[in-house]
Protein backbone atom coordinates (compact mmCIF):
# COMPACT_ATOMS: atom_id res chain seq x y z
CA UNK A 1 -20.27 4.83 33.71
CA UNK A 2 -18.42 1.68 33.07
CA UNK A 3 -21.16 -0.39 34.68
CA UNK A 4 -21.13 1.29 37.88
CA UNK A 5 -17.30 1.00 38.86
CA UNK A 6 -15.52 4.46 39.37
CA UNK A 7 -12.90 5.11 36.76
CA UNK A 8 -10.10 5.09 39.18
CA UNK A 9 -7.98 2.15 38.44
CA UNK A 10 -8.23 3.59 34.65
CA UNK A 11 -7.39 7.09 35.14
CA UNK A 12 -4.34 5.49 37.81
CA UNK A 13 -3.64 3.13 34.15
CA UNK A 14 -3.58 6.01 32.46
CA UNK A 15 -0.87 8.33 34.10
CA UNK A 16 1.53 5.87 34.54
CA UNK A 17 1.43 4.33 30.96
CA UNK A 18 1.58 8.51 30.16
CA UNK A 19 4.55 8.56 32.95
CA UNK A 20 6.48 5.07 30.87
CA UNK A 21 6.14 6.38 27.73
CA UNK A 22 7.56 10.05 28.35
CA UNK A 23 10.55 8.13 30.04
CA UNK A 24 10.63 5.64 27.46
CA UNK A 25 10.69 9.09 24.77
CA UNK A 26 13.28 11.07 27.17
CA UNK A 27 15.62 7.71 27.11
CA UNK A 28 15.33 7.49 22.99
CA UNK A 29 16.18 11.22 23.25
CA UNK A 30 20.04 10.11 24.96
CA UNK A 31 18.38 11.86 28.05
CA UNK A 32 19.14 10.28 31.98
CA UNK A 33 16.15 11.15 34.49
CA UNK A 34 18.04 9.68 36.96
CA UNK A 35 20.86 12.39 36.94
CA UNK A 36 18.31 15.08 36.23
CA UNK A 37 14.72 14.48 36.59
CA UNK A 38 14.00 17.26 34.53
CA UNK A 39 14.93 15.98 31.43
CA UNK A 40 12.46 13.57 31.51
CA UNK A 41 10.01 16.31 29.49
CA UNK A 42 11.89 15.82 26.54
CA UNK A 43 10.21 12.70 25.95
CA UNK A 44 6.54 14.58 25.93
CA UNK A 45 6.70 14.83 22.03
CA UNK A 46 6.85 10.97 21.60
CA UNK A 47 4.76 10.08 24.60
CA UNK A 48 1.85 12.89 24.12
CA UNK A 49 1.53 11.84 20.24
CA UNK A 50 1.32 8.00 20.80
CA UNK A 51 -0.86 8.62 23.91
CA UNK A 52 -3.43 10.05 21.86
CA UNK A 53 -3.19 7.81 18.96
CA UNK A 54 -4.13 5.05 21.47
CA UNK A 55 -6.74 7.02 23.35
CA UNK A 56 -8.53 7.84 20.43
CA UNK A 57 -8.77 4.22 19.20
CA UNK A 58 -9.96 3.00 22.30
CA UNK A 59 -12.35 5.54 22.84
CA UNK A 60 -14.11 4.69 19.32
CA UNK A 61 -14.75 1.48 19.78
CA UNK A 62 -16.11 2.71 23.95
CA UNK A 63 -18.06 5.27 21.99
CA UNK A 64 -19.70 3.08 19.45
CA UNK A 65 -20.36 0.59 21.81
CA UNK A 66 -22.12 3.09 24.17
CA UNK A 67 -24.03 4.07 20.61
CA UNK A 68 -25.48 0.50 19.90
CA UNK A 69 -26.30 0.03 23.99
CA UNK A 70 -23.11 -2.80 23.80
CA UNK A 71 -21.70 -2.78 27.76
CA UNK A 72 -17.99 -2.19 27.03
CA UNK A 73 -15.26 -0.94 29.86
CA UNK A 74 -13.29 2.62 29.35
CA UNK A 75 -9.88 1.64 27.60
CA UNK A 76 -6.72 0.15 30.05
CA UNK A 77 -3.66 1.58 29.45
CA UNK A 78 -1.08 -1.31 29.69
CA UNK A 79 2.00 0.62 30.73
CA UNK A 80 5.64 -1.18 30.16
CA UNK A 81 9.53 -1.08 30.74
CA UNK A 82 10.12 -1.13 27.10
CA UNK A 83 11.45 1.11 24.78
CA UNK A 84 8.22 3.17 23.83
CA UNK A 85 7.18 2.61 27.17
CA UNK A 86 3.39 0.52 26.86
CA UNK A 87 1.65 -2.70 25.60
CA UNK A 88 -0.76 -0.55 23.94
CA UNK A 89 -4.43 -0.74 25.62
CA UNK A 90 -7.75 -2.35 25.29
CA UNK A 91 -11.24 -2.59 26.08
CA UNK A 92 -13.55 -5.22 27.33
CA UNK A 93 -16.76 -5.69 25.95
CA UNK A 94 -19.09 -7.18 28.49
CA UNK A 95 -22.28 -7.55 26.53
CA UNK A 96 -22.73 -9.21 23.23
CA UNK A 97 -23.25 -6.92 19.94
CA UNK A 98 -26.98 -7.48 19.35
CA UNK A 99 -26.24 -7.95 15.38
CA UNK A 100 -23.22 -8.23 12.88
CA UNK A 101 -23.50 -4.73 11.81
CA UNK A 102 -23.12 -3.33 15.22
CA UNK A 103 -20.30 -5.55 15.80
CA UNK A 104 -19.02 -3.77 12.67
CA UNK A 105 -19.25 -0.38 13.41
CA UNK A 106 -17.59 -1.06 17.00
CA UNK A 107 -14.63 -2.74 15.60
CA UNK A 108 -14.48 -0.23 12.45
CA UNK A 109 -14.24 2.73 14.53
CA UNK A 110 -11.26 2.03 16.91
CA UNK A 111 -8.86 1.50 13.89
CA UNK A 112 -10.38 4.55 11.65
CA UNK A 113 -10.08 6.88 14.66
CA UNK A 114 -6.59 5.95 15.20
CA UNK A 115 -5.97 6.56 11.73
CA UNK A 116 -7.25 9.95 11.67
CA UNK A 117 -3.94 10.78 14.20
CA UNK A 118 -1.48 8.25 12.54
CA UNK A 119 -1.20 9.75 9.69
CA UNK A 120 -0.76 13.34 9.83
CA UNK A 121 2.02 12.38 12.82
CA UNK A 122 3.71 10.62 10.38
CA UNK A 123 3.51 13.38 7.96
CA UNK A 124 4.25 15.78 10.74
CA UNK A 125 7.23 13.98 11.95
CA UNK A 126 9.03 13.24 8.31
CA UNK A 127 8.92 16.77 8.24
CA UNK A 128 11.04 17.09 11.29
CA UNK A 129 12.94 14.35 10.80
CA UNK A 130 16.50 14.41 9.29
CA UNK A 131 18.11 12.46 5.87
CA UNK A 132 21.41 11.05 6.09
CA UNK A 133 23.40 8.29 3.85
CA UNK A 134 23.07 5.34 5.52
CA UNK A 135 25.70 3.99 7.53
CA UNK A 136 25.74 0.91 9.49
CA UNK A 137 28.95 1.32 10.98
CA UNK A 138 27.10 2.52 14.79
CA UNK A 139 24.56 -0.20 14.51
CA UNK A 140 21.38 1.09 15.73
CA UNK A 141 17.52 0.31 14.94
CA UNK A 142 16.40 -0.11 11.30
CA UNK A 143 12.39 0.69 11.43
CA UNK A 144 10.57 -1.27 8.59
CA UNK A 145 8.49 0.48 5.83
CA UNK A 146 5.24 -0.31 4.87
CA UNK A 147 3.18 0.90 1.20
CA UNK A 148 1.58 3.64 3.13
CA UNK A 149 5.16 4.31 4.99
CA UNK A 150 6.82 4.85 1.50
CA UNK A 151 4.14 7.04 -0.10
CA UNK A 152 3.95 9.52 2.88
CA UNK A 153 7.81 9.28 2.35
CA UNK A 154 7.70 10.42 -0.98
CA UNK A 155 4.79 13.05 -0.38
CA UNK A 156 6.61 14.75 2.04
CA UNK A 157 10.08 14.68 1.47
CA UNK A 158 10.22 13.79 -2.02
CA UNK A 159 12.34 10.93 -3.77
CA UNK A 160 15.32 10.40 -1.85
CA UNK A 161 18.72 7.75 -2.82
CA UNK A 162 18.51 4.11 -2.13
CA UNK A 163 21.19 5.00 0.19
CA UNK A 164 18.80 7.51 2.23
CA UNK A 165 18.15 6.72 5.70
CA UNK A 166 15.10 9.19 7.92
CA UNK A 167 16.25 9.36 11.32
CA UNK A 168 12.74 9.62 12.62
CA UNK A 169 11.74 12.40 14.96
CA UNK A 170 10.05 11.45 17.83
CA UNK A 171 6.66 12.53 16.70
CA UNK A 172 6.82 10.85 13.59
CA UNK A 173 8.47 7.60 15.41
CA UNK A 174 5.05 7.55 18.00
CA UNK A 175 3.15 7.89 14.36
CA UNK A 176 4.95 4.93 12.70
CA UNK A 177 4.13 2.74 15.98
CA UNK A 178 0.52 3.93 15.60
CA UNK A 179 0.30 2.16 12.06
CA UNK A 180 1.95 -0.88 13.07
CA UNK A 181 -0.25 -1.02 16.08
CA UNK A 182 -3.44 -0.45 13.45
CA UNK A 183 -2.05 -2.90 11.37
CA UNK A 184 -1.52 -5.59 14.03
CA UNK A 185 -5.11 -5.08 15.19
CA UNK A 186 -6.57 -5.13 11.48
CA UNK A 187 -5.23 -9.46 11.32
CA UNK A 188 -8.12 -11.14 10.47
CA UNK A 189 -7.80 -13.46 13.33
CA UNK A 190 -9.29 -14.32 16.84
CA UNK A 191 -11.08 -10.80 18.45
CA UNK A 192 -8.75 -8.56 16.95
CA UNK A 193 -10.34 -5.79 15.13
CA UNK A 194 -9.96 -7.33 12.16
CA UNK A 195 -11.44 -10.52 13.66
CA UNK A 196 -14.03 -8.53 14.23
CA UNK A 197 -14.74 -7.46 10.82
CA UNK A 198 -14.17 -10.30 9.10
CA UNK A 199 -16.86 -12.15 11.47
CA UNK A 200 -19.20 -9.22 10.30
CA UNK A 201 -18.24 -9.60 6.97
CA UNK A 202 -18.36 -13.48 6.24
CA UNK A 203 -20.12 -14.60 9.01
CA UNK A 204 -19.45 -18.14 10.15
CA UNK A 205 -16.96 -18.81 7.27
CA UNK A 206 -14.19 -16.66 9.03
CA UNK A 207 -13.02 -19.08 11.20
CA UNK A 208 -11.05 -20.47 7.31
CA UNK A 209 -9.92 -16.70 7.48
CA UNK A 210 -9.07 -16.56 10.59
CA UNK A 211 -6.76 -19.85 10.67
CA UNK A 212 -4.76 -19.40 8.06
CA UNK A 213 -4.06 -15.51 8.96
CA UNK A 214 -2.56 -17.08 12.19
CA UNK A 215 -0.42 -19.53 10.55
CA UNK A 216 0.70 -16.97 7.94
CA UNK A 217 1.73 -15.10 11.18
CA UNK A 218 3.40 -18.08 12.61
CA UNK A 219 5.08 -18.80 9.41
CA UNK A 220 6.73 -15.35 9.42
CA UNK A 221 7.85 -16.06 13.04
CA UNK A 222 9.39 -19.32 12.41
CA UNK A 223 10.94 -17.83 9.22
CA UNK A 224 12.67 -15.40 11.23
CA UNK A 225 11.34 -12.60 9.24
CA UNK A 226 10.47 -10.87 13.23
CA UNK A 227 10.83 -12.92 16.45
CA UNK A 228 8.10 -10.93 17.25
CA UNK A 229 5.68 -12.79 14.47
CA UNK A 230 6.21 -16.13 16.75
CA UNK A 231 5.08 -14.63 19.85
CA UNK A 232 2.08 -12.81 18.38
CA UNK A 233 1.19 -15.76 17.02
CA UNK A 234 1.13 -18.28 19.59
CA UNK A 235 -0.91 -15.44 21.92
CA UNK A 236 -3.55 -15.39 19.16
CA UNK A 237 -3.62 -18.86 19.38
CA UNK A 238 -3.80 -18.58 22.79
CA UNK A 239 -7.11 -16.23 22.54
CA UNK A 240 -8.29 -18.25 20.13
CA UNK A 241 -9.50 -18.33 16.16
CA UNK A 242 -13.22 -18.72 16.93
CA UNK A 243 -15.31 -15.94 17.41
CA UNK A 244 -18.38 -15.53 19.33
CA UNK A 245 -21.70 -14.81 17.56
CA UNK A 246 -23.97 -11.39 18.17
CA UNK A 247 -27.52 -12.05 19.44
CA UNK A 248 -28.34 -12.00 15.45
CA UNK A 249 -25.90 -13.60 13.97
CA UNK A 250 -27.80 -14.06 10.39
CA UNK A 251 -28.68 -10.19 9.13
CA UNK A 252 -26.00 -9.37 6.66
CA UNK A 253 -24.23 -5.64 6.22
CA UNK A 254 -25.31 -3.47 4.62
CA UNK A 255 -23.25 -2.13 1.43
CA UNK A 256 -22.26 0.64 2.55
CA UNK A 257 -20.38 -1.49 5.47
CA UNK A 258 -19.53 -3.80 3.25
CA UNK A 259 -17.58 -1.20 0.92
CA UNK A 260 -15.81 0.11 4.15
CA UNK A 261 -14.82 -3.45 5.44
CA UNK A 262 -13.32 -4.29 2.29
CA UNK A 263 -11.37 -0.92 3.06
CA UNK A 264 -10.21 -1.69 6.31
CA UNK A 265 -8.67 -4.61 5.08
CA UNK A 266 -7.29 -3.01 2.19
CA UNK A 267 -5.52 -0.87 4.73
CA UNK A 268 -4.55 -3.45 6.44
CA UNK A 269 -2.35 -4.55 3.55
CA UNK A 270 -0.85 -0.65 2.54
CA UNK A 271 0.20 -0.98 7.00
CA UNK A 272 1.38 -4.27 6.81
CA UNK A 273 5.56 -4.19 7.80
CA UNK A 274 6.57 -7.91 7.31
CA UNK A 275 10.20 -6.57 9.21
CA UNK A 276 8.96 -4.02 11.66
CA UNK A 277 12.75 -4.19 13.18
CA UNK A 278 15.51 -5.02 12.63
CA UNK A 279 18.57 -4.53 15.29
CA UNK A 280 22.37 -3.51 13.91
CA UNK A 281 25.43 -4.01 15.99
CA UNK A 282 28.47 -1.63 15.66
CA UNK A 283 31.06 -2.84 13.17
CA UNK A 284 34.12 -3.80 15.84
CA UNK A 285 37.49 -3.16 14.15
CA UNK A 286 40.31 -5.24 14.79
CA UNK A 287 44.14 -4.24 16.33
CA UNK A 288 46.32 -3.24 13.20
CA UNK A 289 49.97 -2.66 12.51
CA UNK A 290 50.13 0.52 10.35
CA UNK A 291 52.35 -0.37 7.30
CA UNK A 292 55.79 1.16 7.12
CA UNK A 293 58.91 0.89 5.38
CA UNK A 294 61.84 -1.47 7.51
CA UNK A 295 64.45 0.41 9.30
CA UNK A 296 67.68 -0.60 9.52
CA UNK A 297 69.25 -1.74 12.97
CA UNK A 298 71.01 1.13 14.82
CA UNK A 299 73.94 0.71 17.37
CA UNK A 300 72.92 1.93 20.90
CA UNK A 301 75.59 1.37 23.38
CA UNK A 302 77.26 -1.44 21.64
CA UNK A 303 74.17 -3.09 21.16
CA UNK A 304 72.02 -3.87 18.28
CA UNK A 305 68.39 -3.17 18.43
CA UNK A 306 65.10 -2.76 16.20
CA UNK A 307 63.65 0.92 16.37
CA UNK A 308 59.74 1.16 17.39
CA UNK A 309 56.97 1.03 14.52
CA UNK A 310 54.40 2.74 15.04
CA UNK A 311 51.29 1.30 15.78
CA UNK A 312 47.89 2.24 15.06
CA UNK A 313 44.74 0.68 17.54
CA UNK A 314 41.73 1.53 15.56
CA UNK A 315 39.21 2.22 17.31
CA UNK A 316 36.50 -0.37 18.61
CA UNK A 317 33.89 2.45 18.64
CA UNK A 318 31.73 4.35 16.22
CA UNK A 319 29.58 7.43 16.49
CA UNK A 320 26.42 5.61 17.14
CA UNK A 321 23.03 7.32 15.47
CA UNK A 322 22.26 10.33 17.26
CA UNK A 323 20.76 9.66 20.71
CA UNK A 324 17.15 8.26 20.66
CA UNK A 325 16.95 8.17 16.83
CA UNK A 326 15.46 5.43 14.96
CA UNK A 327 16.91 4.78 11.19
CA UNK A 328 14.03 4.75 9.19
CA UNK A 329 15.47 3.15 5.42
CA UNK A 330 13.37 3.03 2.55
């Protein structure tokens, strides 16, 4: 197992990425583990659902891999001090695919497995999620819709005002990350999954592919569409564009992974969020004088002097969203 290594360090990866993300779910949730440890299980909805959306992509491509005798490790669990709580996770391939359709079905079956859990999540979560006007008065963060995003939308909770914001339940929020994960590793670029399938696909003319996806990427990053665009970008120029051949690099697919390449990357379009997030700070209202009508000057004591006007300090607060929700506008 694993080429002889004992599955320690990934178990160990495991349970604390598991440990991140239920904080990272209790936190979203308005929850403070600090004051009472216990509350940290509130974030189990979010951090059990994403959990296995990862696991189950990882352990497609380990369990294809093992299928076509590829050497490949079990899946690290990256886990993080962010607000979902990881970096995702990965596996390392330590053999070469011995041909391009083997290379295929191991980078095919990582995003297809994850899909099988993304989607009824989502589903699942719409349905617990609430609809409410939208209102950007507490600022917040505005989660980005993709094709597949809307049409789940609609499925499930019907057509809703332009207005209409889904506050997303947690479930549903660790099954909107799991598409924009599957999305971000369908780029036809570098190793990625989609790297992979493209290589499988086109052979040695994906490396056009494979540049211009990463300066579309970097485009969108300079552009300011996402910050985030610019630093995925320069890491996948980092990694690289090229991709290394299989031991037969020359025996096309099939058509029957042909057909399901061209879906993948079909898919990849209906995930695609150009926007994933977008942050919104609280309107601030300024000091005002409430308007009144003059009053005349009364005599106290002999003296002349102005009576008080009442003043009104708006607030400089708002009701933010509801603890640990994530404004979902269509």
């Amino acid at each position: 197992m694993n080429g002889g290594r004992k599955p320690w360090l990934h178990i160990i990866l495991f349970l604390l990425t598991l440990l991140t993300t239920t904080v990272a779910g209790a936190v979203q949730k308005g929850a403070n583990p600090l004051a009472d440890p216990w509350e940290i299980l509130s974030g189990l909805p979010f951090a059990v659902t994403l959990m296995s959306i990862l696991l189950v992509h990882e352990m497609g491509h380990y369990l294809t891999s093992r299928y076509h005798g590829v050497k490949a490790t079990l899946p690290y669990f990256i886990p993080a001090p962010s607000f979902i709580g990881t970096f995702g996770a990965f596996i390392r391939m330590q053999s070469s695919p011995p041909d391009r359709r083997s290379l295929f079905d191991v980078a095919a079956a990582g995003p297809l497995a994850g899909l099988v859990l993304a989607v009824p999540a989502v589903v699942v979560g719409l349905q617990l999620s609430t609809v409410a006007p939208q209102d950007s008065s507490g600022g917040g963060i505005t989660l980005g819709s993709s094709l597949l995003l809307s049409f789940l939308s609609k499925v499930t909770l019907g057509l809703l005002p332009d207005d209409a914001n889904i506050v997303l339940h947690p479930i549903g929020f660790a099954g909107w990350i799991g598409l924009l994960v599957t999305a971000m590793n369908l780029l036809p670029a570098g190793q990625l999954d989609g790297g992979h399938v493209t290589y499988a696909l086109f052979g040695q003319r994906y490396i056009w592919v494979s540049r211009l996806t990463v300066l579309a990427i970097l485009t969108l990053g300079v552009m300011r569409w996402w910050d985030g665009w610019l630093i995925w970008g320069v890491l996948l120029l980092f990694m690289g564009v090229r991709h290394p051949p299989p031991v037969d690099p020359d025996t096309p697919l099939d058509a029957k992974r042909k057909f399901l390449g061209w879906f993948l990357l079909a898919t990849l379009a209906i995930t695609f969020i150009p926007v994933p997030f977008s942050f919104q700070e609280p309107e601030v209202r300024e000091e005002r004088y409430a308007p009144q009508a003059p009053e005349p000057l009364r005599e106290v004591r002999g003296k002349e002097v102005l009576d008080e006007r009442a003043i009104e300090l708006a607030s400089i607060f708002h009701d933010h969203h509801p603890s640990g929700s994530r404004a979902f506008h269509l």
